[in-house]
Protein backbone atom coordinates (compact mmCIF):
# COMPACT_ATOMS: atom_id res chain seq x y z
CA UNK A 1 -12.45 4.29 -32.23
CA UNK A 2 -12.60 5.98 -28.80
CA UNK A 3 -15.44 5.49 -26.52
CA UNK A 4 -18.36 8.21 -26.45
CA UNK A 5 -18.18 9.71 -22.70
CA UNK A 6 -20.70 11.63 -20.76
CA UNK A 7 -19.18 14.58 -18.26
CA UNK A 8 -18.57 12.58 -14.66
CA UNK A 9 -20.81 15.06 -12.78
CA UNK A 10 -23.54 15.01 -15.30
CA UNK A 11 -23.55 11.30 -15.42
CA UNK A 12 -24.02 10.64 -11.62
CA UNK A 13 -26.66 13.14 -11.73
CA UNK A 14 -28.80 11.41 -14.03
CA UNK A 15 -27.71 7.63 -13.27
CA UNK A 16 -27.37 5.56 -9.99
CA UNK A 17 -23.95 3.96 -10.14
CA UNK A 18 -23.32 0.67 -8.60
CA UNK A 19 -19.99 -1.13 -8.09
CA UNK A 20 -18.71 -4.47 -6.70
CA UNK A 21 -15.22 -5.57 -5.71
CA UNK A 22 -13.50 -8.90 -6.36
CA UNK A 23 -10.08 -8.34 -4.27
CA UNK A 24 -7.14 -11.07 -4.43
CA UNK A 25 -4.57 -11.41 -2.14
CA UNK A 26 -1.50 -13.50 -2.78
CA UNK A 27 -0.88 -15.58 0.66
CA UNK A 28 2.56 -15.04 2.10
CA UNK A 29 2.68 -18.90 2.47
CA UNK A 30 6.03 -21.11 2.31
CA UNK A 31 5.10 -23.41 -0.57
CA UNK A 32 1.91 -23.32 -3.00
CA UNK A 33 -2.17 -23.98 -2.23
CA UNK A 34 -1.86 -27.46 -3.40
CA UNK A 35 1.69 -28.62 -3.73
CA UNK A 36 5.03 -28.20 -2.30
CA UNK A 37 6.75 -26.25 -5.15
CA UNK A 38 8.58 -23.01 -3.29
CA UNK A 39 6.00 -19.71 -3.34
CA UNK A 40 8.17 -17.15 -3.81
CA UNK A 41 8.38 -13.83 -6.25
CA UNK A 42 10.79 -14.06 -9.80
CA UNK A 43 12.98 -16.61 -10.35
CA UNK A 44 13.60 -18.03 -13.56
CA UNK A 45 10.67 -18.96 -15.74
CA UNK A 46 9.00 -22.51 -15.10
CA UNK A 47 11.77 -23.06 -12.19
CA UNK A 48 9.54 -23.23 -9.14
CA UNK A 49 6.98 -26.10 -10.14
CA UNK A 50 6.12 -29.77 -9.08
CA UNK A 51 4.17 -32.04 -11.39
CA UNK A 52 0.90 -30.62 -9.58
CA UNK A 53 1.88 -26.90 -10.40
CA UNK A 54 1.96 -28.11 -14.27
CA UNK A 55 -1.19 -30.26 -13.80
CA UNK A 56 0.54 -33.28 -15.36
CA UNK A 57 -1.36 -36.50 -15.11
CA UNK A 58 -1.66 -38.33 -11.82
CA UNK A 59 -0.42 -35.19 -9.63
CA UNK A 60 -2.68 -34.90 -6.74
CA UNK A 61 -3.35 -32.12 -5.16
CA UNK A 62 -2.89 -31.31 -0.76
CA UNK A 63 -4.26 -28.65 0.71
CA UNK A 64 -1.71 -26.04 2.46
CA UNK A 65 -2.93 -25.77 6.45
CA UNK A 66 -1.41 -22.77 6.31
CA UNK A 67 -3.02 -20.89 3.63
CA UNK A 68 -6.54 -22.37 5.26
CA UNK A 69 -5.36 -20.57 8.03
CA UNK A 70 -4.28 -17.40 6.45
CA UNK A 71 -8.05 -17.11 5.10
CA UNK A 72 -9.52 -17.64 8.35
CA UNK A 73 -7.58 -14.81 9.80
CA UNK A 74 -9.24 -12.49 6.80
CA UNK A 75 -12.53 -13.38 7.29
CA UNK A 76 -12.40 -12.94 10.52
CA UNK A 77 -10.71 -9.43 10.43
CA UNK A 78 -13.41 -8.97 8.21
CA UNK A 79 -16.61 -9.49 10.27
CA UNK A 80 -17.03 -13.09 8.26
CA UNK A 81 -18.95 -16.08 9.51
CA UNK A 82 -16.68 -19.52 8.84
CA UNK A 83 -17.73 -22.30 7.79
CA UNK A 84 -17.85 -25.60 9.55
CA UNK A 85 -17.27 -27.37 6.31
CA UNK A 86 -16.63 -26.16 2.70
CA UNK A 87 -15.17 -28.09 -0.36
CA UNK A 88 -13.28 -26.98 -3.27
CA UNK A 89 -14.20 -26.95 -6.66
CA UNK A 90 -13.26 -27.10 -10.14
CA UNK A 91 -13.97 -23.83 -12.39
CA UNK A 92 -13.56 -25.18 -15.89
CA UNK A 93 -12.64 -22.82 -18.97
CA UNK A 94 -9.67 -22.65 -21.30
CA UNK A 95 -6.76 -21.13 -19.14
CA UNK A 96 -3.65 -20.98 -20.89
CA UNK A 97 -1.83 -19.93 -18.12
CA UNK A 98 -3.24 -22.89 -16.24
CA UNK A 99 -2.20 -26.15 -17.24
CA UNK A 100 -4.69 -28.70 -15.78
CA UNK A 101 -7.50 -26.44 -18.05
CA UNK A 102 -9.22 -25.68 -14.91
CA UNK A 103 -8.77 -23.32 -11.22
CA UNK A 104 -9.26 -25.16 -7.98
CA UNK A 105 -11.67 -23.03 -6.45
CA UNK A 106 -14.06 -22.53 -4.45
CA UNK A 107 -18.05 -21.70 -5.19
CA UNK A 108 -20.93 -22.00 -3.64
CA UNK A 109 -19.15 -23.15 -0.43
CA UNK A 110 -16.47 -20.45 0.67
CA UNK A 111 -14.12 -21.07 4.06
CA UNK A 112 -15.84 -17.42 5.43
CA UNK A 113 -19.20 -15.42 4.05
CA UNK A 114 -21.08 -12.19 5.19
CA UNK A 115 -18.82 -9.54 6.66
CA UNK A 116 -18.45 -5.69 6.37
CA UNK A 117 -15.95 -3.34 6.22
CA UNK A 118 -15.85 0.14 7.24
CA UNK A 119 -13.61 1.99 5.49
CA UNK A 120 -12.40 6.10 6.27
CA UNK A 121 -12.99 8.47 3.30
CA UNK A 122 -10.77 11.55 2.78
CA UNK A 123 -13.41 14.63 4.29
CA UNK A 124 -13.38 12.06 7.09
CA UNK A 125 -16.43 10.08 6.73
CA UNK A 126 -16.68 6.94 7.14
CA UNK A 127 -18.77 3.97 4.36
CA UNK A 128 -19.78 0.74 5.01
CA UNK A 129 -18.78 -2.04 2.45
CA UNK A 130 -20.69 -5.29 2.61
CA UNK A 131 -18.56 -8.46 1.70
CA UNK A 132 -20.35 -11.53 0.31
CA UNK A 133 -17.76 -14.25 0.99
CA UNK A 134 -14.04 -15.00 0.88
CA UNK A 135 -12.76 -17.76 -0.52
CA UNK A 136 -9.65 -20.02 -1.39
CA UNK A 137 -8.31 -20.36 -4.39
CA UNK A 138 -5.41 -20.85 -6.41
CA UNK A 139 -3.30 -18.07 -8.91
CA UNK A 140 -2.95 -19.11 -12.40
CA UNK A 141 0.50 -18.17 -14.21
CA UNK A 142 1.89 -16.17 -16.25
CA UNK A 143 1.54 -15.01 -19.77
CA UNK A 144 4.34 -12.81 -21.37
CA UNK A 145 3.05 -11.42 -24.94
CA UNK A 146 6.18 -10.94 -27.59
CA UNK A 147 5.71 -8.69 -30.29
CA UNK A 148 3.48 -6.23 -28.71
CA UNK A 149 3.74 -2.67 -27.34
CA UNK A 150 4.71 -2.88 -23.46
CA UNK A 151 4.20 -6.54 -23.31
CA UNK A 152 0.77 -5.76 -24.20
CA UNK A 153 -1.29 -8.78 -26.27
CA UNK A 154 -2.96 -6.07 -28.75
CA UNK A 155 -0.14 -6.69 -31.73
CA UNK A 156 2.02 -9.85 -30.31
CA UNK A 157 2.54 -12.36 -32.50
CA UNK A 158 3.22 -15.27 -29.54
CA UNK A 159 3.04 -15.59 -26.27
CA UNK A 160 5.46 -17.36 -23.80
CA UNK A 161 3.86 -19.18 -20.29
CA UNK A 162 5.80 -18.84 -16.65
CA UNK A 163 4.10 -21.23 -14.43
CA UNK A 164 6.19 -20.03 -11.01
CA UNK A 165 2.97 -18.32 -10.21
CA UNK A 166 -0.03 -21.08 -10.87
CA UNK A 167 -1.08 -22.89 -7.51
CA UNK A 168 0.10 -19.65 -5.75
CA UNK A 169 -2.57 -19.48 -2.63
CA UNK A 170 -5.40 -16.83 -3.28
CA UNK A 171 -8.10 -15.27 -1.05
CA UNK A 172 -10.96 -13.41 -2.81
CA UNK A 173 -12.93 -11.18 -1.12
CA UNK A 174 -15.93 -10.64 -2.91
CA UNK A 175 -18.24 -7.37 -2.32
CA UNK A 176 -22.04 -7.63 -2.48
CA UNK A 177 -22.97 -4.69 -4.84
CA UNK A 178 -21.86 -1.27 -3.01
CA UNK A 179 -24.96 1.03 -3.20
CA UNK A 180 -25.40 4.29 -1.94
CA UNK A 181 -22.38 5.56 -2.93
CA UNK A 182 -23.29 7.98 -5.50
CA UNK A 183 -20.33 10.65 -6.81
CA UNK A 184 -17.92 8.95 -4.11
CA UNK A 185 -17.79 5.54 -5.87
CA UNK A 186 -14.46 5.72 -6.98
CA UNK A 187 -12.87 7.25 -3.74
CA UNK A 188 -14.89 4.46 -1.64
CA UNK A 189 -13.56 1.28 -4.24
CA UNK A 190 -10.18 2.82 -3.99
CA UNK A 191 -10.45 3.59 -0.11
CA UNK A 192 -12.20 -0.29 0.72
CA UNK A 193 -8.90 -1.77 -1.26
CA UNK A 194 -6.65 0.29 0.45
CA UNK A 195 -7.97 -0.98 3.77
CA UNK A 196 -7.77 -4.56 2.70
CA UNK A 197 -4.00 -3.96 1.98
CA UNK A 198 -3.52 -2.58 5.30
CA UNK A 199 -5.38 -5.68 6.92
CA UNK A 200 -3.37 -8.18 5.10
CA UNK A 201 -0.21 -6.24 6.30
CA UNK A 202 -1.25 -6.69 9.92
CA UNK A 203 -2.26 -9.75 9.63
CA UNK A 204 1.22 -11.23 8.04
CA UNK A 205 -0.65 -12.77 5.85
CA UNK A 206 0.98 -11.25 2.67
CA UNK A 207 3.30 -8.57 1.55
CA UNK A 208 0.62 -7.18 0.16
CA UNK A 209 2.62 -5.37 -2.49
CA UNK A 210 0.54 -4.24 -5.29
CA UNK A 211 3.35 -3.27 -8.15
CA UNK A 212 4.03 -7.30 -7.92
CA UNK A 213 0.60 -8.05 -8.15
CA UNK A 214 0.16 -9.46 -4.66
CA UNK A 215 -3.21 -7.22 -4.10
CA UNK A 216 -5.34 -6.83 -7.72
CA UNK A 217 -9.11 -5.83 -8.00
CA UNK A 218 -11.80 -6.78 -10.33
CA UNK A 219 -13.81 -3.55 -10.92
CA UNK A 220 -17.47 -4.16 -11.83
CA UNK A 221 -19.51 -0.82 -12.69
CA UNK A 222 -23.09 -0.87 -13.86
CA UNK A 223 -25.56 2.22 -13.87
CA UNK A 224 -29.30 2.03 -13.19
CA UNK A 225 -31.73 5.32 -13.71
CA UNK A 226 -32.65 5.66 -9.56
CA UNK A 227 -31.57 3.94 -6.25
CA UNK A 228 -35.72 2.40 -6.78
CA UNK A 229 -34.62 0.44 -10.00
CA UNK A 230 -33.19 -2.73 -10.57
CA UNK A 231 -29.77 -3.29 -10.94
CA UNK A 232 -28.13 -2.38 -14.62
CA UNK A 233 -25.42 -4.61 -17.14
CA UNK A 234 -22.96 -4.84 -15.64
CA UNK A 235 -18.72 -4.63 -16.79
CA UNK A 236 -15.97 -6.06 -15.19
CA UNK A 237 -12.50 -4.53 -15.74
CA UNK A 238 -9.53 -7.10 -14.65
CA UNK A 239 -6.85 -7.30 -12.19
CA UNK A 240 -6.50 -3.40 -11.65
CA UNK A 241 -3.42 -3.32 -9.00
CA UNK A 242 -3.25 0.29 -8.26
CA UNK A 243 -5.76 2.85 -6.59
CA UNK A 244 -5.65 5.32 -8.86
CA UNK A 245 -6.17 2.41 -11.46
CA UNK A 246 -9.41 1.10 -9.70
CA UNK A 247 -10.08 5.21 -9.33
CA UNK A 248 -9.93 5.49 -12.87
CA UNK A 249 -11.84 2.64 -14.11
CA UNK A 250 -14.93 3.39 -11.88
CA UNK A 251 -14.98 7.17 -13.66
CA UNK A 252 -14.47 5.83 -16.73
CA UNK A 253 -16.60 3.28 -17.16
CA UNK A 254 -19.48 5.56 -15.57
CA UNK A 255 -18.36 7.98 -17.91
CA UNK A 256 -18.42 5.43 -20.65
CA UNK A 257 -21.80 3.44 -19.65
CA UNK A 258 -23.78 6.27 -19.29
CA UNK A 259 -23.06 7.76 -23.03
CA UNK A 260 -24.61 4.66 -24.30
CA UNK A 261 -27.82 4.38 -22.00
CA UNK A 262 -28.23 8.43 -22.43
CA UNK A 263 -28.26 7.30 -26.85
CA UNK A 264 -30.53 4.29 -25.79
CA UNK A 265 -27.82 2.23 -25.91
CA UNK A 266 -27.78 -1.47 -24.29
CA UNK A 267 -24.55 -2.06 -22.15
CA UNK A 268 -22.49 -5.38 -23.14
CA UNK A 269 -21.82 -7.59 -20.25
CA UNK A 270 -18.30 -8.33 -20.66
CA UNK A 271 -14.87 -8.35 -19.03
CA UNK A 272 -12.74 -5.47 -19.48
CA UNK A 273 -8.82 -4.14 -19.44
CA UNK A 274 -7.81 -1.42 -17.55
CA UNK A 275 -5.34 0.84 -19.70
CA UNK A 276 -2.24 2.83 -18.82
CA UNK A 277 -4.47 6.05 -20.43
CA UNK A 278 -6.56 5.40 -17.40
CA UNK A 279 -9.54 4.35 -20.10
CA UNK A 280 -10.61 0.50 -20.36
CA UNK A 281 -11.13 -1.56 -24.21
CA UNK A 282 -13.21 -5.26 -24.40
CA UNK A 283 -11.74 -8.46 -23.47
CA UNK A 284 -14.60 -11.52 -23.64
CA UNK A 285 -18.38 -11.31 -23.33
CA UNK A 286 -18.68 -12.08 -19.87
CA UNK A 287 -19.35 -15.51 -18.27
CA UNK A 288 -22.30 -16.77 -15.86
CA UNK A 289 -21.53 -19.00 -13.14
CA UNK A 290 -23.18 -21.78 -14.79
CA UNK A 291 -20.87 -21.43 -17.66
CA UNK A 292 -17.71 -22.66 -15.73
CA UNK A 293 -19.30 -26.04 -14.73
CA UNK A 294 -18.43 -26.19 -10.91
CA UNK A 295 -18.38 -29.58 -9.55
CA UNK A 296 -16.81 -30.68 -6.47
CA UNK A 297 -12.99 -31.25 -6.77
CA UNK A 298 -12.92 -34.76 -6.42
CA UNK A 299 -8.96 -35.02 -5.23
CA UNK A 300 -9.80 -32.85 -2.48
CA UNK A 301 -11.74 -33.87 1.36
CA UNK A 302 -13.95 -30.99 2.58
CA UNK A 303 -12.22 -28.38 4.77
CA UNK A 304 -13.74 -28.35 7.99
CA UNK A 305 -12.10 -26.39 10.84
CA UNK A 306 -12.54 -27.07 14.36
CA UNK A 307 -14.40 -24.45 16.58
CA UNK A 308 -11.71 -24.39 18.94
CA UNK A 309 -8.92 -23.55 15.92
CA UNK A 310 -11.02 -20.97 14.67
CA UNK A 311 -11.15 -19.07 17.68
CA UNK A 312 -7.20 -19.65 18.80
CA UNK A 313 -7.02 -18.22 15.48
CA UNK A 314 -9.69 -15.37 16.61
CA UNK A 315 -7.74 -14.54 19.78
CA UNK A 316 -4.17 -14.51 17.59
CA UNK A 317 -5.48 -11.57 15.66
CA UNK A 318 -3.73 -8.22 16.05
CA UNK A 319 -4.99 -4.47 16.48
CA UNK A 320 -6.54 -3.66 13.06
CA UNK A 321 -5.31 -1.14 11.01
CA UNK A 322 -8.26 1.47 11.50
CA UNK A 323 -8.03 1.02 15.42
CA UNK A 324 -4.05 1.15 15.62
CA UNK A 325 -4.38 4.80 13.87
CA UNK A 326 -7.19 5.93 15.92
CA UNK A 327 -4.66 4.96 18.90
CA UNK A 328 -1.27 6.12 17.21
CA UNK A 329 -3.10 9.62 16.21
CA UNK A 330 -3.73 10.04 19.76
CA UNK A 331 -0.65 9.06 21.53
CA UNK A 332 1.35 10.82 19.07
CA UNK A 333 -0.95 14.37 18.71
CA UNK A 334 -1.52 14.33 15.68
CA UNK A 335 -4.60 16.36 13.61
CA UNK A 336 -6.93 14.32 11.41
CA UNK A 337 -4.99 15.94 8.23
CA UNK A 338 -2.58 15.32 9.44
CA UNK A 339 -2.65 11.66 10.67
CA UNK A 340 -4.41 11.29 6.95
CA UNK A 341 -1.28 12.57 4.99
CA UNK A 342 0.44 10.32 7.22
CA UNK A 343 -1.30 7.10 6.14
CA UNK A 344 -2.05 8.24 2.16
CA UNK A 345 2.24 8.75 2.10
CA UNK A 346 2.58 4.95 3.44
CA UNK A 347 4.34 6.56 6.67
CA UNK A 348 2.49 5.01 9.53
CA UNK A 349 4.03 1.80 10.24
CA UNK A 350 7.32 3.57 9.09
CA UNK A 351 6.81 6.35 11.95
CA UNK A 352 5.53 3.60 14.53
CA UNK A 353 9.01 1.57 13.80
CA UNK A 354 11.20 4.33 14.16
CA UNK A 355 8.80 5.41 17.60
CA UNK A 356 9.54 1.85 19.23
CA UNK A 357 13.72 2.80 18.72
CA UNK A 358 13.41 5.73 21.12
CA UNK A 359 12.35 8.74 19.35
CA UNK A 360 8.65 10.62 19.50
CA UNK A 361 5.81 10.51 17.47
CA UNK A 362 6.35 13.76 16.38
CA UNK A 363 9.74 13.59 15.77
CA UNK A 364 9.62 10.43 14.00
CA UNK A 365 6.77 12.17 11.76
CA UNK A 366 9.18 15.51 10.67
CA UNK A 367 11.49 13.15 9.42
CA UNK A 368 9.86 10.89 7.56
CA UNK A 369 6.75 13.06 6.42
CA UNK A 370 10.06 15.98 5.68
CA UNK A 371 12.96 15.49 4.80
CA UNK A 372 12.12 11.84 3.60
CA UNK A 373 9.00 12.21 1.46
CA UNK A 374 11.15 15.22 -0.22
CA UNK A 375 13.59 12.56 -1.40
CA UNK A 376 10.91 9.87 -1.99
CA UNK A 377 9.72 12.41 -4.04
CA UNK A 378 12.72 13.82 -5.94
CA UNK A 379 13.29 9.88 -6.48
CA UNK A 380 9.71 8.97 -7.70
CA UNK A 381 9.55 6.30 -5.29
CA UNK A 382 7.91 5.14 -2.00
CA UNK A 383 8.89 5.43 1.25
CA UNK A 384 9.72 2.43 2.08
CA UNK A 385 11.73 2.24 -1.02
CA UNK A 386 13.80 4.52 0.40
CA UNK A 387 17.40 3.03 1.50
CA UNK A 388 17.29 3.84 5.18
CA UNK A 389 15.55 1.80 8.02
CA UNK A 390 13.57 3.90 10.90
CA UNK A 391 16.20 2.25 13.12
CA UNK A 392 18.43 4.98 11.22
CA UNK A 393 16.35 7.73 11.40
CA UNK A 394 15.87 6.85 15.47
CA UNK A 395 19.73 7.00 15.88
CA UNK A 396 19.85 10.00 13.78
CA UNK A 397 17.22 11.58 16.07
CA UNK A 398 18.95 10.45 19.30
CA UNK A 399 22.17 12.52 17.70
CA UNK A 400 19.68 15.32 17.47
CA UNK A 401 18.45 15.27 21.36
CA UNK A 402 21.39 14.45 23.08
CA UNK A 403 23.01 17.85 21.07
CA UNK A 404 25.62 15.86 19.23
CA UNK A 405 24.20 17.35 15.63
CA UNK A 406 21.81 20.41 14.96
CA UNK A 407 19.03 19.70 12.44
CA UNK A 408 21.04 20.77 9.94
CA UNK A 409 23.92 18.65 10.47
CA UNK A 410 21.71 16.01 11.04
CA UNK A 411 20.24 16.53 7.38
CA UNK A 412 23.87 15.92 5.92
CA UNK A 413 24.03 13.12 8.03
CA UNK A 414 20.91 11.30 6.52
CA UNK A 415 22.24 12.18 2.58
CA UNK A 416 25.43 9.92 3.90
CA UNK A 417 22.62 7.26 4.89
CA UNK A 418 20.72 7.65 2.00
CA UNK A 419 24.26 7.53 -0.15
CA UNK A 420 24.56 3.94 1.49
CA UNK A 421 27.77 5.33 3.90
CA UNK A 422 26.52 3.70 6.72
CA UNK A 423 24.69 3.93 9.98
CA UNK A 424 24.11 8.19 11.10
CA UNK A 425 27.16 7.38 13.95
CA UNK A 426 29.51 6.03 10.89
CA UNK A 427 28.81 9.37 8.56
CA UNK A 428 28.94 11.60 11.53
CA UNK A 429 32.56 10.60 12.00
CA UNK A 430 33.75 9.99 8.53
CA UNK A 431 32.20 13.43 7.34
CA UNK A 432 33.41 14.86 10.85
CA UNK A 433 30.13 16.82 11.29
CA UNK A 434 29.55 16.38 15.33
CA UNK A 435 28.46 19.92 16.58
CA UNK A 436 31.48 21.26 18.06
CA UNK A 437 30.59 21.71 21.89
CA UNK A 438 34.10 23.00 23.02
CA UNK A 439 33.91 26.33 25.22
CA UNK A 440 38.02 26.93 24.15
CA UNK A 441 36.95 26.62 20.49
CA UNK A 442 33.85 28.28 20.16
CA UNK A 443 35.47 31.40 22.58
CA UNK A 444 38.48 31.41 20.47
CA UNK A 445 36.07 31.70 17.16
CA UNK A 446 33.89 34.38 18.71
CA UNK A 447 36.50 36.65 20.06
CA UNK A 448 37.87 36.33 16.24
CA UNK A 449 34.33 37.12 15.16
CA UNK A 450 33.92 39.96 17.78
CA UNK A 451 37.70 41.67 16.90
CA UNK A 452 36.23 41.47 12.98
CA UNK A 453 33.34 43.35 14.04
CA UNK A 454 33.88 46.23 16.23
CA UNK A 455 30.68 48.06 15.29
CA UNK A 456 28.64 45.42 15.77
CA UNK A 457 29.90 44.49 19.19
CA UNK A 458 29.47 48.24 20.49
CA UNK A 459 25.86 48.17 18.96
CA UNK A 460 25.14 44.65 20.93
CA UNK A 461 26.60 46.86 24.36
CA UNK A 462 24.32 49.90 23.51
CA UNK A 463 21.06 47.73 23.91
CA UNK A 464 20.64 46.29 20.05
CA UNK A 465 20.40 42.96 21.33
CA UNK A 466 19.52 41.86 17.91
CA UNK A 467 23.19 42.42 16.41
CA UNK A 468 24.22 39.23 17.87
CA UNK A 469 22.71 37.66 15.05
CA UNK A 470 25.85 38.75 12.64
CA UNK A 471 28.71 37.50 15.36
CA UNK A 472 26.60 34.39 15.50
CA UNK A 473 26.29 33.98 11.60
CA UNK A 474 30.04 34.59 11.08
CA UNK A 475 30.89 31.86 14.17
CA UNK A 476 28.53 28.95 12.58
CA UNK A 477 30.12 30.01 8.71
CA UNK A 478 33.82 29.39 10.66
CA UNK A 479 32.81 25.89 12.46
CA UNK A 480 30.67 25.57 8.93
CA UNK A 481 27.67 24.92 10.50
CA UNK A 482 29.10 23.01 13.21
CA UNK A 483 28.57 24.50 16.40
CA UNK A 484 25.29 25.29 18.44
CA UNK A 485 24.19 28.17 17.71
CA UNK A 486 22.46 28.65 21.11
CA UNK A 487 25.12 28.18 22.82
CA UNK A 488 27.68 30.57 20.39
CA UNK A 489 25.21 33.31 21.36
CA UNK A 490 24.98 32.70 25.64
CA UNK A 491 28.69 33.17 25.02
CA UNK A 492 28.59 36.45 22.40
CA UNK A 493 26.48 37.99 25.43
CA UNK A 494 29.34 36.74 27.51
CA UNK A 495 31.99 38.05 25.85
CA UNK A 496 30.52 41.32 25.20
CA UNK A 497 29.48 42.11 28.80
CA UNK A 498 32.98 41.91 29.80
């Protein structure tokens, strides 16, 4: 039975929506938080485990100094305080997907706590996002439901458990309730993740790639009647890994949650599942923290990092996202739009790359925000997807400046890139497409052009300066396409003023 649904604008008109943000990021660590076993993507089911991954008895756990490190570098991009000591803990309930029954965690101790992010909306404004805490965890692994429609568990009759993922190093950065927010909810969830992802890219800290799951979102929504009352029921909708997704979920459940307090209605507080119809159905009444018995993790020594590592690790940080495009935008002359368009079409690092080979900001930008975001696009893919490096497109640009290839040439050029052919020097000389730049050849093709075209010539000598244009046209159709067209008409003018 589908879900009763109050009109979006009418609903934030006569309800207060609040949200909150619980944002994992897979650590681009060598081996796992607690064990050795390799931590990479794929492989073959249940192949990349130790006896700690499969919590078998007597496997202790070691922390990874690397993934402690990887969360100090977030919390500190993040405005965090870090702690001089925190422990881990165990969070106990039934995880299938997690063999030991329970996820080393941490709880009322996290590695970094009270930050803020600012994050850039799309009229330009700017919101404030205050984070609670970030802490370490570990990933649990894999269910795969058989029987079911797209792998989903609504109608599978089993389902089959990869491990390769559990003990994977996690950092959750966890919102304090984002008020204020109003209409713009979803755009601010969606634009706060999106900044994460670009911080954990700088940082090096992960791939950050959300189709593999490397950056999901917990989504909790709850409505109160005015900014003055207390907070309402909240939902929680699970590991949403796209931004439309968390988008989505945020209208919907607004959508959803004010139809029932408008009836009188009482909100369930419960964890929810984001669907591919952008609506979201009931998983489990939701848990309380005192329902997953933390207690210390007893294998494990408190984590206490020295002042000094903290801030080596401090003065390690790179530029951060936000100030890198307030810098780029500049040096390169760029428009707010259009310095936006840049960053929502996952072009900016792309452009910078392809800037640090040789070419311009601006020149890097027409070819990746033109030509290549037309493929992309014909493609249904990213950007970055996209089978050429911006070392390409600089060399391609370089073929461009120093007059070896018009833009047009150069366009067949990058379809022999894109067709895998090779670098833009290796297509320009097996498709023989350099810009012919020979005075004897292009004379010899003019005169031919000019002897086809007696009218035209005499109209060029009686003052129509204009004609040139056809003698031109019929010059670039002989060299097809071939030869520069600024020059073929210096030497039309030539010829005809003879």
């Amino acid at each position: 039975m589908a879900d009763e649904l109050m009109d979006y604008d009418e609903a934030v008109e006569r309800f207060d929506p609040v949200i909150g943000l619980e944002v994992h990021v897979e650590l681009g660590t060598a081996t796992k938080m607690f064990d050795a076993a390799p931590n990479t993507f794929g492989g073959e089911p249940n192949s990349r485990v130790t006896p700690t991954s499969v919590g078998l008895p007597g496997a202790l756990p070691v922390v990874n100094k690397k993934g402690v490190e990887y969360a100090i570098r977030i919390g500190l991009a993040l405005g965090c305080s870090i702690a001089e000591s925190c422990r881990f803990a165990r969070k106990n309930y039934f995880y299938p997907d997690l063999a030991k029954d329970f996820q080393t965690s941490q709880s009322d101790e996290p590695i970094a706590y009270e930050g803020a992010l600012e994050v850039e909306l799309e009229d330009g404004s700017f919101f404030t996002v205050p984070i609670e805490r970030a802490h370490m965890e570990e990933d649990a692994g894999k269910n795969t439901h058989i029987g079911g429609a797209d792998g989903r568990i609504e109608g599978a009759d089993h389902s089959l458990v990869d491990y390769n993922r559990a003990g994977v190093p996690l950092v959750e950065i966890v919102s304090h309730p984002i008020i204020g927010a109003g209409a713009k909810a979803p755009e601010v969830a969606s634009a706060y993740v999106r900044t994460l992802r670009d911080i954990f890219r700088a940082l090096g800290v992960s791939e950050a790639r959300m189709e593999r799951g490397n950056v999901r979102a917990d989504v909790n929504v709850s409505l109160r009647e005015s900014p003055d009352a207390p907070l309402g029921t909240r939902t929680e909708t699970k590991n949403v890994n796209t931004f439309r997704g968390i988008d989505g979920v945020i209208r919907y459940e607004i959508q959803r949650q004010a139809a029932i307090l408008a009836a009188g209605g009482t909100v369930l507080q419960e964890t929810r599942h984001g669907q591919a119809d952008g609506t979201t159905k009931p998983g489990r009444v939701k848990s309380d923290a005192d329902d997953y018995r933390y207690f210390p993790e007893p294998d494990l020594v408190p984590v206490a990092p020295s002042r000094e590592w903290v801030e080596e690790i401090r003065q390690s940080l790179p530029e951060m996202p936000a100030a890198k495009r307030r810098r780029l935008k500049e040096e390169w002359g760029l428009a707010d739009e259009e310095m936006r368009d840049v960053v929502n079409a996952g072009a900016l690092e792309l452009i910078e790359a392809t800037t640090l080979a040789g070419p311009s900001g601006q020149a890097a930008r027409k070819w990746w925000m033109g030509e290549l975001a037309r493929k992309a696009k014909e493609q249904e893919t990213s950007l970055e997807e996209l089978p050429v490096t911006p070392e390409q497109v600089a060399q391609l640009q370089k073929l461009v400046d120093d007059g070896r290839l018009t833009d047009k040439l150069a366009r067949q050029v990058l379809e022999g890139v894109l067709a895998g052919e090779g670098d833009p020097e290796a297509v320009v000389e097996a498709r023989g497409l350099e810009v012919v730049s020979d005075d004897s050849a292009l004379l010899a093709a003019v005169d031919e052009a000019l002897a086809a075209n007696p009218d035209v010539a005499d109209k060029i000598r009686g003052g129509k300066v204009q004609a040139a244009g056809a003698i031109v046209g019929a010059v670039m159709k002989a060299t097809k396409g071939q030869a520069d067209a600024r020059r073929v008409r210096e030497l039309v003018m030539e010829r005809v003023a003879q």
